[in-house]
Protein backbone atom coordinates (compact mmCIF):
# COMPACT_ATOMS: atom_id res chain seq x y z
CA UNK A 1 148.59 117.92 56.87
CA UNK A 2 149.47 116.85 60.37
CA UNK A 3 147.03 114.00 60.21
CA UNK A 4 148.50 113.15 56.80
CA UNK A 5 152.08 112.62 58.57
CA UNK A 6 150.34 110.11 60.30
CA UNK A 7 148.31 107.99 58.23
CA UNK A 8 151.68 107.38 55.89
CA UNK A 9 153.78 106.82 58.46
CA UNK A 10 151.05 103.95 59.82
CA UNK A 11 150.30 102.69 56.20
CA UNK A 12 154.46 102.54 55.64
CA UNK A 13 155.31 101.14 58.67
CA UNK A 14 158.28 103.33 58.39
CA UNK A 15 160.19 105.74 60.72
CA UNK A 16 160.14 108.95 60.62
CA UNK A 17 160.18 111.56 63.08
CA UNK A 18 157.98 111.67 65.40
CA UNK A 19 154.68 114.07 64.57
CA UNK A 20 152.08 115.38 66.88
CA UNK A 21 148.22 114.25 66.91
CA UNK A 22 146.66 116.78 69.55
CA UNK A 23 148.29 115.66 72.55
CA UNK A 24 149.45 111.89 71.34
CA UNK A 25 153.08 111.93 69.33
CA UNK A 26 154.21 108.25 67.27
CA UNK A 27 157.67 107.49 68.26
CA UNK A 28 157.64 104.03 66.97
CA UNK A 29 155.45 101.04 64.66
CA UNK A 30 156.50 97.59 64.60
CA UNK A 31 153.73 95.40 62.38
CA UNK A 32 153.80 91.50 63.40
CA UNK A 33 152.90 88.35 62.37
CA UNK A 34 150.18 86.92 65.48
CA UNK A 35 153.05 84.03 66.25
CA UNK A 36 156.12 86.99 66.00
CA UNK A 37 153.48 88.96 68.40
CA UNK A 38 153.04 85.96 70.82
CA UNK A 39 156.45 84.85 70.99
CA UNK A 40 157.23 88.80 71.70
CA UNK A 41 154.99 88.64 74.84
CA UNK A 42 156.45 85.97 75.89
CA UNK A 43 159.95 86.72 75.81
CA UNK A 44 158.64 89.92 77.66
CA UNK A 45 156.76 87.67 80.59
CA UNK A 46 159.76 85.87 80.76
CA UNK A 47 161.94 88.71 81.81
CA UNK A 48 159.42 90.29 84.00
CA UNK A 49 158.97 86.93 86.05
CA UNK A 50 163.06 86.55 85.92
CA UNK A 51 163.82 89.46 87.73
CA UNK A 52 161.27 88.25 90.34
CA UNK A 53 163.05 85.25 90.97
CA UNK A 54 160.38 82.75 89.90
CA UNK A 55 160.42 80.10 87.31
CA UNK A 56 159.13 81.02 83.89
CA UNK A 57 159.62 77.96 81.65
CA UNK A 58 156.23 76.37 82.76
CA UNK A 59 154.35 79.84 83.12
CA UNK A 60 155.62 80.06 79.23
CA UNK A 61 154.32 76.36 78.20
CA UNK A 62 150.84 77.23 79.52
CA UNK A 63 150.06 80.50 78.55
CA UNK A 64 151.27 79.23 75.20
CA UNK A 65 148.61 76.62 75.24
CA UNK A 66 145.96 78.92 75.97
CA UNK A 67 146.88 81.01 73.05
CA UNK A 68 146.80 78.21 70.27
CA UNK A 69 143.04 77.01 72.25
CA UNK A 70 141.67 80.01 71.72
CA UNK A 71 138.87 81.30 69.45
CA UNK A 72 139.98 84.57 68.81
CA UNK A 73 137.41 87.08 66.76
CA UNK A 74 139.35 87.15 63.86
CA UNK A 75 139.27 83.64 63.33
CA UNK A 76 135.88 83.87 62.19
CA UNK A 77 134.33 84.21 58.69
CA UNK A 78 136.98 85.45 56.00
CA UNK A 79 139.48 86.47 58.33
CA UNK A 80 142.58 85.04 60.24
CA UNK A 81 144.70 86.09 62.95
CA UNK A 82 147.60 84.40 60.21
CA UNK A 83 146.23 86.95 57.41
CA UNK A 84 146.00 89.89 59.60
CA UNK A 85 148.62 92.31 60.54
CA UNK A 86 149.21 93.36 64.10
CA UNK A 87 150.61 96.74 64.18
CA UNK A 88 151.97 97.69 67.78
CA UNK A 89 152.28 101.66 68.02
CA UNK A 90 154.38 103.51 71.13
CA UNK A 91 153.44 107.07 71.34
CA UNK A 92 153.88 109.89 73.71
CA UNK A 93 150.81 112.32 75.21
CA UNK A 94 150.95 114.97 77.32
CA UNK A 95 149.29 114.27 81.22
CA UNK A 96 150.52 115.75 85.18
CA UNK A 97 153.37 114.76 86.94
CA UNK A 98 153.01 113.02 90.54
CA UNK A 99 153.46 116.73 91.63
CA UNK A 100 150.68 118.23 88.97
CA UNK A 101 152.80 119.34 86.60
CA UNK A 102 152.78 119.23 82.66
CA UNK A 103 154.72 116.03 81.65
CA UNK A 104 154.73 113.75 79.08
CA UNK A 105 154.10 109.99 79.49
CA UNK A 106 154.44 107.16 76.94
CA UNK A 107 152.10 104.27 76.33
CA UNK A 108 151.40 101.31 73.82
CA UNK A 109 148.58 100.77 71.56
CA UNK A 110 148.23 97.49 69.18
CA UNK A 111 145.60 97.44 66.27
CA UNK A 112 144.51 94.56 63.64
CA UNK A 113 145.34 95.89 60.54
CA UNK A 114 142.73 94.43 57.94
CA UNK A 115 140.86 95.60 55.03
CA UNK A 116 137.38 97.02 56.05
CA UNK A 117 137.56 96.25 59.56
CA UNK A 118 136.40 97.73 62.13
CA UNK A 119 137.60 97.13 65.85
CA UNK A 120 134.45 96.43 68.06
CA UNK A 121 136.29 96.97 71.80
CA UNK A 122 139.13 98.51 73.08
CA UNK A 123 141.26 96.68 76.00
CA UNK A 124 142.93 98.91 78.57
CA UNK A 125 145.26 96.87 80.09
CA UNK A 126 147.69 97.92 83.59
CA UNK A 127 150.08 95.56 83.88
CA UNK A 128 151.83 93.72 87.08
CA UNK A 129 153.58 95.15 89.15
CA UNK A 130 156.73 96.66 87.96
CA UNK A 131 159.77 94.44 88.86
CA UNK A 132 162.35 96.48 86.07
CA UNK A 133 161.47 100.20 85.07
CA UNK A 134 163.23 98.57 82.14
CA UNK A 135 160.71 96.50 81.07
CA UNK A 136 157.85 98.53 79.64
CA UNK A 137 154.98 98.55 77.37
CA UNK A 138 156.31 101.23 74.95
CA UNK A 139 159.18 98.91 74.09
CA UNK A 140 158.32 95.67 75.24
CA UNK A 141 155.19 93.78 73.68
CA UNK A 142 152.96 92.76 76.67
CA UNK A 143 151.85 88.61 75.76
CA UNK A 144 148.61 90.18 76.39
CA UNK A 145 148.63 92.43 72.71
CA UNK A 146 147.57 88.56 71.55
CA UNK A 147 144.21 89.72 72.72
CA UNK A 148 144.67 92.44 69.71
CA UNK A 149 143.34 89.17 67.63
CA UNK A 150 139.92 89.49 69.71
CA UNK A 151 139.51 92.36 66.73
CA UNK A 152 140.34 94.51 69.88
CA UNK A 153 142.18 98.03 70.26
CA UNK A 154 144.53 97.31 73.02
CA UNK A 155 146.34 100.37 75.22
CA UNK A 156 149.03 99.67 77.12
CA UNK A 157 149.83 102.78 79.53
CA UNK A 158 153.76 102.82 80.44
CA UNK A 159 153.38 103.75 84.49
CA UNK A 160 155.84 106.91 85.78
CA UNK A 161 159.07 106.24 85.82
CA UNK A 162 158.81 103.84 83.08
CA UNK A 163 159.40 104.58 79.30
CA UNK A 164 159.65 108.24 78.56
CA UNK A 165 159.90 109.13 82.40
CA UNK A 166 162.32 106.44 83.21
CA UNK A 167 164.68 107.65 86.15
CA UNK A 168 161.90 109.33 87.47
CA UNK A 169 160.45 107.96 91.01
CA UNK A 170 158.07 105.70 90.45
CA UNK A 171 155.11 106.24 92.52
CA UNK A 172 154.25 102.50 93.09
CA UNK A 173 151.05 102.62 94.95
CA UNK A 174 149.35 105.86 93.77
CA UNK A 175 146.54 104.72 92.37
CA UNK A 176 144.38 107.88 91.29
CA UNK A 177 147.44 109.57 90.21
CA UNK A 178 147.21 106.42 87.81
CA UNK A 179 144.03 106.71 86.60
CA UNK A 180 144.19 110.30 85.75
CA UNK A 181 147.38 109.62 83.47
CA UNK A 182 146.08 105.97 81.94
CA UNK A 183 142.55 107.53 80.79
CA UNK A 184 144.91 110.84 79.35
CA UNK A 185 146.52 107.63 77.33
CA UNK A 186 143.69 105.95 76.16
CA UNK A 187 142.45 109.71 74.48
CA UNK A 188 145.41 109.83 72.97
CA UNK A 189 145.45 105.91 71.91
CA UNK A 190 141.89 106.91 70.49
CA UNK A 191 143.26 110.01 68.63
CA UNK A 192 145.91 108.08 66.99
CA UNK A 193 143.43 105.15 65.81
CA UNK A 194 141.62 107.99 64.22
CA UNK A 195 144.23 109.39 62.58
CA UNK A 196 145.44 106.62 61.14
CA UNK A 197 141.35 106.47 59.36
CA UNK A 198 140.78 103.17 61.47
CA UNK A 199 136.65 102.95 61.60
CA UNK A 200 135.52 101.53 64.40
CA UNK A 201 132.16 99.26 65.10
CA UNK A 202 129.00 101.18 66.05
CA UNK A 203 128.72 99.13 68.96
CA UNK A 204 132.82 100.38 69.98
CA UNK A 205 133.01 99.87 73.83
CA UNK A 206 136.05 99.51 76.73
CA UNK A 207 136.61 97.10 78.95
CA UNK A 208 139.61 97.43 81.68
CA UNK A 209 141.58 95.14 83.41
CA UNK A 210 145.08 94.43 85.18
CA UNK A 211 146.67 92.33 88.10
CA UNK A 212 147.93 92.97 91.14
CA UNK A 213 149.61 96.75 90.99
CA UNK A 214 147.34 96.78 87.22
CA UNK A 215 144.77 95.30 89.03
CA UNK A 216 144.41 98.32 91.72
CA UNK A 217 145.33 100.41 88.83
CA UNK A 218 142.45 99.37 86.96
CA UNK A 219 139.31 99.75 89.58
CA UNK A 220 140.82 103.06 90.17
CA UNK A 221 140.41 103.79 86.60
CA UNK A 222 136.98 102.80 86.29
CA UNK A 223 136.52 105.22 89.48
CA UNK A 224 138.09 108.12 87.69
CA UNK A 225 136.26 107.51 84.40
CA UNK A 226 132.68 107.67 86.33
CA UNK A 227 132.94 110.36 89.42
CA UNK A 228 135.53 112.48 87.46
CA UNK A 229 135.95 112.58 83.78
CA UNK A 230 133.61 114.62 81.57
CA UNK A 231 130.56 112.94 79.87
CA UNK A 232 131.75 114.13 76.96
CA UNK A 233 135.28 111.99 76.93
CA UNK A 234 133.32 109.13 78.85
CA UNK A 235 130.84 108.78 76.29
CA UNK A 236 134.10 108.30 74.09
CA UNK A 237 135.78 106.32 75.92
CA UNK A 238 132.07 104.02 76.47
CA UNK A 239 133.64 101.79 79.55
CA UNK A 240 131.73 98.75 79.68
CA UNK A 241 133.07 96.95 82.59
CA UNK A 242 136.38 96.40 84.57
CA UNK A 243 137.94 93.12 85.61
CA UNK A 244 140.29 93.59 88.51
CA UNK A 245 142.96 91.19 89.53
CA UNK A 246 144.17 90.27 92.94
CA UNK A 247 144.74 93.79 93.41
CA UNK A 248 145.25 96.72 96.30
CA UNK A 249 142.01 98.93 96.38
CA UNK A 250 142.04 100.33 99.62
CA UNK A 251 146.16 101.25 100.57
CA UNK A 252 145.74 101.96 104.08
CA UNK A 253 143.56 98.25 105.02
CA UNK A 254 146.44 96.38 103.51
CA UNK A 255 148.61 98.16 106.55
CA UNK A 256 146.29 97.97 108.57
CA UNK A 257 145.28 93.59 107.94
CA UNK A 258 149.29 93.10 108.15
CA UNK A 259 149.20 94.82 111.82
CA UNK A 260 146.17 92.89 112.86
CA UNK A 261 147.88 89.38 111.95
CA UNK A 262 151.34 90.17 112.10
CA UNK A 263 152.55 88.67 109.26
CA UNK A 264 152.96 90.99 106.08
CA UNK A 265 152.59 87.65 103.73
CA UNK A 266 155.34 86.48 101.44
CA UNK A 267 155.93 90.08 99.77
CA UNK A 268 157.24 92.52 102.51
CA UNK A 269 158.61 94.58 99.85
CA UNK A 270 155.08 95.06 97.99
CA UNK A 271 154.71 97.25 102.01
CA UNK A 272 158.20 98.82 101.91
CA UNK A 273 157.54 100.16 98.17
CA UNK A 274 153.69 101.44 99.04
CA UNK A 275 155.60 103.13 102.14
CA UNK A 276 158.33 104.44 99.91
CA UNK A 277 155.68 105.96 96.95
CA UNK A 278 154.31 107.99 99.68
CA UNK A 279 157.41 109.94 99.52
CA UNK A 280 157.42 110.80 95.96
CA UNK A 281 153.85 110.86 95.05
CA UNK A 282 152.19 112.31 98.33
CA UNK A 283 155.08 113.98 100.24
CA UNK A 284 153.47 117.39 100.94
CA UNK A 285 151.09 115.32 103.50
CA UNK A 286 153.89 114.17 105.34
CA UNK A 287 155.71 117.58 106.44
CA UNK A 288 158.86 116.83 107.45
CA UNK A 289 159.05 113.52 108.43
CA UNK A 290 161.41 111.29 106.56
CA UNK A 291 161.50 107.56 105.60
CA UNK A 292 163.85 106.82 108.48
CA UNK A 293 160.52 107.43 110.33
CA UNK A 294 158.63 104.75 109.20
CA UNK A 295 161.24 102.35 109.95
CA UNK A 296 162.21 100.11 112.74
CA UNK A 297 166.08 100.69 113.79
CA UNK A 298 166.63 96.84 113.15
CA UNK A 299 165.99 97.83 108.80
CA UNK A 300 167.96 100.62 109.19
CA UNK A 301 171.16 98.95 110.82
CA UNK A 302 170.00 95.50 107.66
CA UNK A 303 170.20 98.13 104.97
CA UNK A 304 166.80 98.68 104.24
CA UNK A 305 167.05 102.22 104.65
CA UNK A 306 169.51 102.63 102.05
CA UNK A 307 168.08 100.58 99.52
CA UNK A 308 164.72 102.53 99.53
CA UNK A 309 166.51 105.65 99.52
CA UNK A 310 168.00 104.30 95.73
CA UNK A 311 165.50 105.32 92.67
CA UNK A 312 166.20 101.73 90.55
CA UNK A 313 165.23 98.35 90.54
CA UNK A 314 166.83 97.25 93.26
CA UNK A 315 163.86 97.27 96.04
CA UNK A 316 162.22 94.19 93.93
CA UNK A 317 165.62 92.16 94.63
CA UNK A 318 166.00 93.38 98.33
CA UNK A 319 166.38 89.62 99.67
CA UNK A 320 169.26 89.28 97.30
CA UNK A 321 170.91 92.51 97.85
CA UNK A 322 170.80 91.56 101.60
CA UNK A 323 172.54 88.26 101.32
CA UNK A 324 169.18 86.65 102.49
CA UNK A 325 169.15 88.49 105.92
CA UNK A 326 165.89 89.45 105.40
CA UNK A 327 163.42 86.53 105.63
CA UNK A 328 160.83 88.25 108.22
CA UNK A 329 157.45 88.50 107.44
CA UNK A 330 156.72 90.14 110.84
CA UNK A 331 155.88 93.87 110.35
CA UNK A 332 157.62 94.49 113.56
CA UNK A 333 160.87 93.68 112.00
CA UNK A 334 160.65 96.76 109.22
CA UNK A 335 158.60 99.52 111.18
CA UNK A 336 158.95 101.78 113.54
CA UNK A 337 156.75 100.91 116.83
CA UNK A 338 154.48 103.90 116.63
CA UNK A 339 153.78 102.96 112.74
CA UNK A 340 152.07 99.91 114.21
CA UNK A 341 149.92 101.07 116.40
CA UNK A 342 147.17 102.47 114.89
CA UNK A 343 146.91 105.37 117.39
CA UNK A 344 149.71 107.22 117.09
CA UNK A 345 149.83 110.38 114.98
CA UNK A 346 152.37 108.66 113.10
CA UNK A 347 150.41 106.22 111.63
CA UNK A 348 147.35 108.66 111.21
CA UNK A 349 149.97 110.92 109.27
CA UNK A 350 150.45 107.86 107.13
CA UNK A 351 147.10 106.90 106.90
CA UNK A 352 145.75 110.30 105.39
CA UNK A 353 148.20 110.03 103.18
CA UNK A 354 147.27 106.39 101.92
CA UNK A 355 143.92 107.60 101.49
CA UNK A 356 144.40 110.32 98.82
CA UNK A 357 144.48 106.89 96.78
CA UNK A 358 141.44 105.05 98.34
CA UNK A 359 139.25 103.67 95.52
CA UNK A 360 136.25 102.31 97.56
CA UNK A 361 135.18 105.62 99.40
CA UNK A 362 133.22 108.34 97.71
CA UNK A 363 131.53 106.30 94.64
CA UNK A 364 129.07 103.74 93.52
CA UNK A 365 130.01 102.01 90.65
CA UNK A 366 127.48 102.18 87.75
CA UNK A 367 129.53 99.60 85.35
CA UNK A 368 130.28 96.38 86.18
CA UNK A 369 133.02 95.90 88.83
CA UNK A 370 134.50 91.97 88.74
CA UNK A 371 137.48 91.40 90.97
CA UNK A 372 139.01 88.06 90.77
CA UNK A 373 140.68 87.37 93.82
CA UNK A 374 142.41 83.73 95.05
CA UNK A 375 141.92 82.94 98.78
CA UNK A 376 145.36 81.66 98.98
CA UNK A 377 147.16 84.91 98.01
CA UNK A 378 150.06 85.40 100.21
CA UNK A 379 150.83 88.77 99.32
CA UNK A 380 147.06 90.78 98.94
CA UNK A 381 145.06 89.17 101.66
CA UNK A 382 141.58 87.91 100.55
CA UNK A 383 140.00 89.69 103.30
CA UNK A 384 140.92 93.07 101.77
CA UNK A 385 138.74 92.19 98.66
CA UNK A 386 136.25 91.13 100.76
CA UNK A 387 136.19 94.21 102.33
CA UNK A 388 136.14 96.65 99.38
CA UNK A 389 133.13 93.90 97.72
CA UNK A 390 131.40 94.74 101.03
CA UNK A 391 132.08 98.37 101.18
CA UNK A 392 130.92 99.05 97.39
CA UNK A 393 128.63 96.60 96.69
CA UNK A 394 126.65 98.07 99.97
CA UNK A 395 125.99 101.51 98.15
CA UNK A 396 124.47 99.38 95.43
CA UNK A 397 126.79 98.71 93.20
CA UNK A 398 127.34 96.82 90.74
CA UNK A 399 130.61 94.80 91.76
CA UNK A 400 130.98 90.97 91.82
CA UNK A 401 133.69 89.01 94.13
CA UNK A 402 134.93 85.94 92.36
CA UNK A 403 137.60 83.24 93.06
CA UNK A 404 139.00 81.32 90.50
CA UNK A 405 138.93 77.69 90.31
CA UNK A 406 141.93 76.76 91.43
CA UNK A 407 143.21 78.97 94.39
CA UNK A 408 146.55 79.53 94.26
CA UNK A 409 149.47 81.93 95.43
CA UNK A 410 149.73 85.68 94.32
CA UNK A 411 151.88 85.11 91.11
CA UNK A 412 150.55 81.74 90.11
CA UNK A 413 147.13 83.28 90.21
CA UNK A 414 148.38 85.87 87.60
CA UNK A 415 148.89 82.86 85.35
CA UNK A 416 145.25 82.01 86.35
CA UNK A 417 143.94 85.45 85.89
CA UNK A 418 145.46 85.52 82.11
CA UNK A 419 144.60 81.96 81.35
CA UNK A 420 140.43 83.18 82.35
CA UNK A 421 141.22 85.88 80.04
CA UNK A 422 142.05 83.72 77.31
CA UNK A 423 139.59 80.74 77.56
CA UNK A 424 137.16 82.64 77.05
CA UNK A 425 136.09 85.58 74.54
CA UNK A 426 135.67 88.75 76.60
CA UNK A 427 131.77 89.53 75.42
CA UNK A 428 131.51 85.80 76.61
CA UNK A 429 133.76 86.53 79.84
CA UNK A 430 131.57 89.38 80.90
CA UNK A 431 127.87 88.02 80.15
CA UNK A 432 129.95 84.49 82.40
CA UNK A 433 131.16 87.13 85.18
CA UNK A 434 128.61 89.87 84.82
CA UNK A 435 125.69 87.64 84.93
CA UNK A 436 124.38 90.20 81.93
């Protein structure tokens, strides 16, 4: 009966409430046109590049582009992306708090809706950094459900303190904590599609990607999926490869490069929120040291203090909310002394704790590992994907290091990152990257 609920309430397209599938709950469909589901995304890029301050109107007109030059799956044969139905579902699952503790997360997962089709790949997809807690999957269409037209499952994990758990402290830079609760969403993505009676293709796999925060988010993913999950709910699950985005893989070198070259790059605040997530994601490794610590006395007299101390957006706009005092890209200017020299049991203290979330220690990946990283990013320094490609690729790996064409800056590489993503079919993009 319970799986009955389910399969009206995705063949109506109406609400009702919410009813359980295992661990996975429906709180919400919305079924779209592809055009109503691209202009969606972008309205949701928009605001997510808005509250960072940066220009959106020509980000929009090329990723726009892209979309209407691409061959998307369903554009073969008897079907079309302008025949099919894109049905976006939010749902709710059950997965551990920061602390270990039952909790329950929310998440996004978009399906073609055509008769006698069956998806051949699922997309699990970690998106940028998180400049709103806002602005989330669950309720706000990623652009990159367009790649829904690929005939792809795509799962859209809300991070903590998004969706559902908004309010709640979002631990920025926690990467394994990540990957525990992204694959619990994906099972429950995967129990809902099968629910619903969705078939899928005999040859069903996963492939994994994100940018920036998603891209960190998404090699530690492919970590947890292959040292930790059971074979049972890999085998399900099938990951085929990851594609990893300008992203933080190892927490502590990013410190550590910053220290060595004095200059934290053109994103302080990507250090000050890492810093800050050790507090609410790692915080029994710290004893009882408090963020004051960390910090230099010339942030605490700016403000700094304070503003890390507040659990809402307001880190991102920290430039703004300072009246432009803070223009520094000198780690000197936000940390204490003894945080910057790497002998100190101060900075050990804060190392450990980094490393809970290390993703290139302890594992050989066995799947294809792609990071796409520009060597003009001021905010992740090149050299700290150069080091993780050197670290895992050592063990015998399988893990490629490539730059796109055009190297750019941190957030105009996103654009770049996406636009890859989109020229090209991903079965084409991983036999290109993959060399398979």
């Amino acid at each position: 009966m319970k799986s009955l609920y389910i399969t009206l309430l995705l063949i109506l397209s109406i609400q009702l409430p919410a009813q359980s599938v295992q661990d996975a709950c429906v709180t919400d469909i919305r079924d779209f046109t592809f055009t109503e589901l691209m202009n969606e995304g972008l309205n949701t890029m928009a605001r997510q590049l808005d509250i960072l301050h940066v220009p959106v109107r020509q980000f929009k007109f090329v990723i726009k582009g892209h979309i209407r030059r691409h061959h998307f799956a369903l554009n073969k044969g008897k079907n079309s992306v302008k025949k099919t139905t894109f049905r976006a579902i939010s749902f709710t699952y059950t997965s551990i708090s920061p602390q270990g503790d039952p909790v329950t997360l929310s998440g996004l997962v978009t399906i073609p809706i055509l008769p006698d089709n069956k998806p051949s790949r699922m997309l699990v997809y970690h998106r940028i950094m998180a400049p709103s807690y806002t602005i989330t999957p669950s309720r706000d269409i990623p652009i990159e459900a367009v790649l829904t037209a690929d005939n792809t499952i795509c799962v859209f994990p809300d991070y903590y303190g998004c969706g559902v758990t908004e309010g709640k402290p979002h631990p920025y830079i926690a990467l394994n904590y990540h990957a525990r609760c992204a694959t619990d969403c994906v099972l429950a993505a995967l129990d809902i599609v099968q629910d619903a009676g969705i078939a899928l293709s005999d040859d069903f796999y996963t492939w994994n990607t994100g940018y920036s925060q998603g891209g960190g988010y998404a090699m530690a993913m492919h970590k947890y999926i292959e040292t930790v999950l059971p074979d049972s709910l890999a085998q399900r699950i099938n990951l085929r490869w990851s594609l990893c985005g300008d992203g933080v893989y190892k927490p502590i070198n990013l410190y550590e490069t910053a220290i060595s070259r004095s200059n934290m790059g053109s994103t302080p605040t990507v250090y000050l929120q890492g810093l800050r997530s050790l507090f609410y994601a790692h915080s029994d490794c710290l004893g009882d040291l408090q963020l004051r610590d960390f910090l230099s006395d010339k942030a605490i007299e700016t403000g700094i203090d304070s503003i890390l101390l507040v659990n809402d957006d307001s880190l991102w706009d920290l430039v703004y909310r300072l009246d432009n005092r803070v223009e520094s890209a000198d780690p000197n200017y936000y940390f204490n002394p003894m945080v910057l020299d790497t002998n100190t049991s101060l900075f050990k203290t804060m190392a450990a704790a980094f490393d809970l979330d290390d993703c290139v220690e302890g594992w050989t990946p066995q799947s294809p590992v792609i990071m796409l990283h520009s060597k003009n990013d001021n905010c992740i320094p090149y050299q700290h994907a150069v080091m993780t490609y050197r670290k895992l690729e050592g063990k015998g790996g399988s893990v490629k290091l490539v730059n796109p064409s055009i190297n750019k800056a941190h957030v105009s590489t996103s654009i770049i990152y996406f636009s890859k993503l989109l020229r090209i079919r991903e079965d084409k993009l991983y036999q290109k990257l993959a060399g398979r």
